[in-house]
C-alpha atoms as a PDB file:
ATOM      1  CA  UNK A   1       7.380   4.197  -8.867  1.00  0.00           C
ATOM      2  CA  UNK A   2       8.796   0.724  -9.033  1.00  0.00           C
ATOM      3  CA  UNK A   3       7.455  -1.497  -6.347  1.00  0.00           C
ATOM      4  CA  UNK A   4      10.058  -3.576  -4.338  1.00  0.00           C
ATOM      5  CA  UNK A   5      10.339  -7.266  -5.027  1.00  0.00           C
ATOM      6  CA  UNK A   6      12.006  -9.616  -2.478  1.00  0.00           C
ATOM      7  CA  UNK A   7      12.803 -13.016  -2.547  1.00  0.00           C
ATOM      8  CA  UNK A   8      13.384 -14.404   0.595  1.00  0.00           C
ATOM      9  CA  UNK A   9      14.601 -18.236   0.209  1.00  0.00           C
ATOM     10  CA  UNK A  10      14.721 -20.391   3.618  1.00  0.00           C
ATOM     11  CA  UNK A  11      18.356 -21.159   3.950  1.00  0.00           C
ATOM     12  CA  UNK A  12      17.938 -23.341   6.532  1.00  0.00           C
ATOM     13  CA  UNK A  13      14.765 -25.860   5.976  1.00  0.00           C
ATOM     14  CA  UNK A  14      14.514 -29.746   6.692  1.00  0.00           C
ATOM     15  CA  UNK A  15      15.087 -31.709   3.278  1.00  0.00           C
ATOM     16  CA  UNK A  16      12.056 -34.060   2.776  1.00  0.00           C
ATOM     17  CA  UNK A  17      14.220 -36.524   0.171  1.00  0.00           C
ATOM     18  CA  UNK A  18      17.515 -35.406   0.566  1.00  0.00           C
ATOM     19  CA  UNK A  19      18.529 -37.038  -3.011  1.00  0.00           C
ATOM     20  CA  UNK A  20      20.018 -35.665  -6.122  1.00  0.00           C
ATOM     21  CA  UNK A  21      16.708 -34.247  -7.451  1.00  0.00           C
ATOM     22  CA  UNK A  22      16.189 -32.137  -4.342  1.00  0.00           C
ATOM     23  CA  UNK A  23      19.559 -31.039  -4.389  1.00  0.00           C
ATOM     24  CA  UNK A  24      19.206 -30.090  -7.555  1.00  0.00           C
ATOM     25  CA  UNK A  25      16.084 -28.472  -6.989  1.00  0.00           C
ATOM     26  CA  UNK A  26      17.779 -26.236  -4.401  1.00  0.00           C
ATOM     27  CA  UNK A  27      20.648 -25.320  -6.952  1.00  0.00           C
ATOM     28  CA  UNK A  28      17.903 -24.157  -9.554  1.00  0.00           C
ATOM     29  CA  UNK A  29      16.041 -22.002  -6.910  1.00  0.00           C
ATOM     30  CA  UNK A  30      19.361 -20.645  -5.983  1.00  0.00           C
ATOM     31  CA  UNK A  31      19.817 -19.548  -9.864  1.00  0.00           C
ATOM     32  CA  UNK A  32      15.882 -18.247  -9.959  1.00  0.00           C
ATOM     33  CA  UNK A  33      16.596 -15.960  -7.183  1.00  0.00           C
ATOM     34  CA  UNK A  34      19.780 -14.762  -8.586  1.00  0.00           C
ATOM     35  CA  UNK A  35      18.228 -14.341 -11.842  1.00  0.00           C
ATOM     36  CA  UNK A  36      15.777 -12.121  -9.546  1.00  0.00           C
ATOM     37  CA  UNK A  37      17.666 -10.097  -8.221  1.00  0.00           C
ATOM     38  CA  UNK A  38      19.773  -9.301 -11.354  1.00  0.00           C
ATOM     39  CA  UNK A  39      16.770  -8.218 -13.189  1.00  0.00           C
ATOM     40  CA  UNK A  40      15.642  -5.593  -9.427  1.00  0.00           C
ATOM     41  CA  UNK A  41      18.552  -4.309  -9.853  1.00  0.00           C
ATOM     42  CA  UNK A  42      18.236  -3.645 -13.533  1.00  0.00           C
ATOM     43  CA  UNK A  43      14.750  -1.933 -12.940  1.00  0.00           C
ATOM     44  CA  UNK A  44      16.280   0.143 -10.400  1.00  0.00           C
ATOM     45  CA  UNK A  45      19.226   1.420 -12.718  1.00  0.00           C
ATOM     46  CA  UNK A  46      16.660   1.547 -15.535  1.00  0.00           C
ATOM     47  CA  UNK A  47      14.461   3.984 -13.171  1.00  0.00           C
ATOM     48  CA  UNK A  48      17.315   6.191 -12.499  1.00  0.00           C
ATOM     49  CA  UNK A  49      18.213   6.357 -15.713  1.00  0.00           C
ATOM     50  CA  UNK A  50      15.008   7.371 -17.117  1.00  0.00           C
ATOM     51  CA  UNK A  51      14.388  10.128 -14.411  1.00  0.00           C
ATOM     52  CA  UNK A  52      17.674  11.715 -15.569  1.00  0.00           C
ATOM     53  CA  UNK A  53      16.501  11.640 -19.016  1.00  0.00           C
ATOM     54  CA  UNK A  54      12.965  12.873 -18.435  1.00  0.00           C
ATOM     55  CA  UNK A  55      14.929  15.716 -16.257  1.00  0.00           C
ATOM     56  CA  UNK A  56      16.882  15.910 -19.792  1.00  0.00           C
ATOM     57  CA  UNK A  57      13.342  16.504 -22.008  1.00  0.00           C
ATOM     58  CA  UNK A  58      12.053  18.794 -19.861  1.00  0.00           C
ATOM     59  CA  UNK A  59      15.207  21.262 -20.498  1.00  0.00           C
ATOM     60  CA  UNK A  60      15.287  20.535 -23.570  1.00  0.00           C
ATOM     61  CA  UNK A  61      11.115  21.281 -23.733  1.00  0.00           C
ATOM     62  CA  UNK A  62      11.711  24.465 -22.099  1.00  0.00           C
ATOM     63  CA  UNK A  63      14.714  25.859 -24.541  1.00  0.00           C
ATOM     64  CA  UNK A  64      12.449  25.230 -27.349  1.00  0.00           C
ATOM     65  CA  UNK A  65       9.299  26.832 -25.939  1.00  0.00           C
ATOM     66  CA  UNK A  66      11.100  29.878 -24.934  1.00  0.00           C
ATOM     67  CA  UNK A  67      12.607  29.576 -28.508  1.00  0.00           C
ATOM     68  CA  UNK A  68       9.121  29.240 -30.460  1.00  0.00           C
ATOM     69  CA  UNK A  69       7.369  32.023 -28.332  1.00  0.00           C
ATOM     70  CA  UNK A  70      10.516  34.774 -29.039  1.00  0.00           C
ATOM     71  CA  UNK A  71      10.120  34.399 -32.936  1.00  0.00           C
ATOM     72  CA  UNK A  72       6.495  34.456 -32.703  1.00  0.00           C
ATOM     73  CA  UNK A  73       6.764  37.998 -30.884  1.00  0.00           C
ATOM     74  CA  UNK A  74       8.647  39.292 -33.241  1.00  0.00           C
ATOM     75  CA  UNK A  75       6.530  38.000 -36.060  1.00  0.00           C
ATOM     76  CA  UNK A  76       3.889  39.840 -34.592  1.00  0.00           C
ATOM     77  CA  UNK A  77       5.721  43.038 -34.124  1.00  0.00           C
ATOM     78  CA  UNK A  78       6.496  43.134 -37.511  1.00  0.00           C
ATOM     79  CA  UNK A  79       3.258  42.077 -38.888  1.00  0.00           C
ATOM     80  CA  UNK A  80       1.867  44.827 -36.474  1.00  0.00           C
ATOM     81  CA  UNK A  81       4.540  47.114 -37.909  1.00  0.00           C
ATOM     82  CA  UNK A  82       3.495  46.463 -41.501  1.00  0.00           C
ATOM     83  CA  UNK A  83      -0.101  47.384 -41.059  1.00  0.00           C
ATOM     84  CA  UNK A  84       1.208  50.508 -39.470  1.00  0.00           C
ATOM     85  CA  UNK A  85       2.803  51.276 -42.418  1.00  0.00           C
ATOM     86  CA  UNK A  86       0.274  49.745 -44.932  1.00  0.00           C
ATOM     87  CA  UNK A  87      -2.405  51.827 -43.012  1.00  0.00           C
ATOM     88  CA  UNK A  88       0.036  54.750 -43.340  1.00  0.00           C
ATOM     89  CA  UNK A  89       0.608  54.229 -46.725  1.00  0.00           C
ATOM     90  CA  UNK A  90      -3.344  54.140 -47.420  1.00  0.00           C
ATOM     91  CA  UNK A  91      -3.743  57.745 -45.308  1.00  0.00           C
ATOM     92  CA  UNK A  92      -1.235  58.893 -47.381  1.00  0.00           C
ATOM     93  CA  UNK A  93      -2.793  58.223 -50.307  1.00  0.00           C
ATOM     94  CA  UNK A  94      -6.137  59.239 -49.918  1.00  0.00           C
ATOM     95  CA  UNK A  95      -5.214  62.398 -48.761  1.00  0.00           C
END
């Protein structure tokens, strides 16, 4: 599971220089949490996205298990059938 991430930025705080470098400052930790929250959002998708194709591998596991086991039957069955006939082919002969 993907764990939650929140960013929680105080929108409302006292400003200790109020100058150009704090202001700045407050632009780039408005961009950080943006970035943030772009890339949650991307897990999230990315999570969904993955389940559906995990759903996807399972189907397509099953089709080809049911598909391997069917031709193995009948390879046996006509193995088995074989010695059947080799074995009545050797009766046969004997007698």
């Amino acid at each position: 599971m993907l764990m939650s991430l929140m960013v929680v930025l105080p929108h409302s705080h006292s400003r200790i220089t109020n100058d150009e470098r704090e202001e700045q400052m407050e632009k780039n930790m408005e961009t950080v949490s943006t970035v943030l929250t772009n890339l949650k959002n991307m897990a999230i998708d990315m999570e969904t996205e993955l389940g559906v194709h995990s759903e996807q591998i399972k189907l397509i596991n099953n089709m080809v298990s049911r598909t391997d086991t069917r031709p193995a039957l009948e390879l046996k069955r006509d193995h088995d059938s074989l010695l059947l006939i080799n074995w009545k082919s050797l009766t046969l002969s004997v007698i």
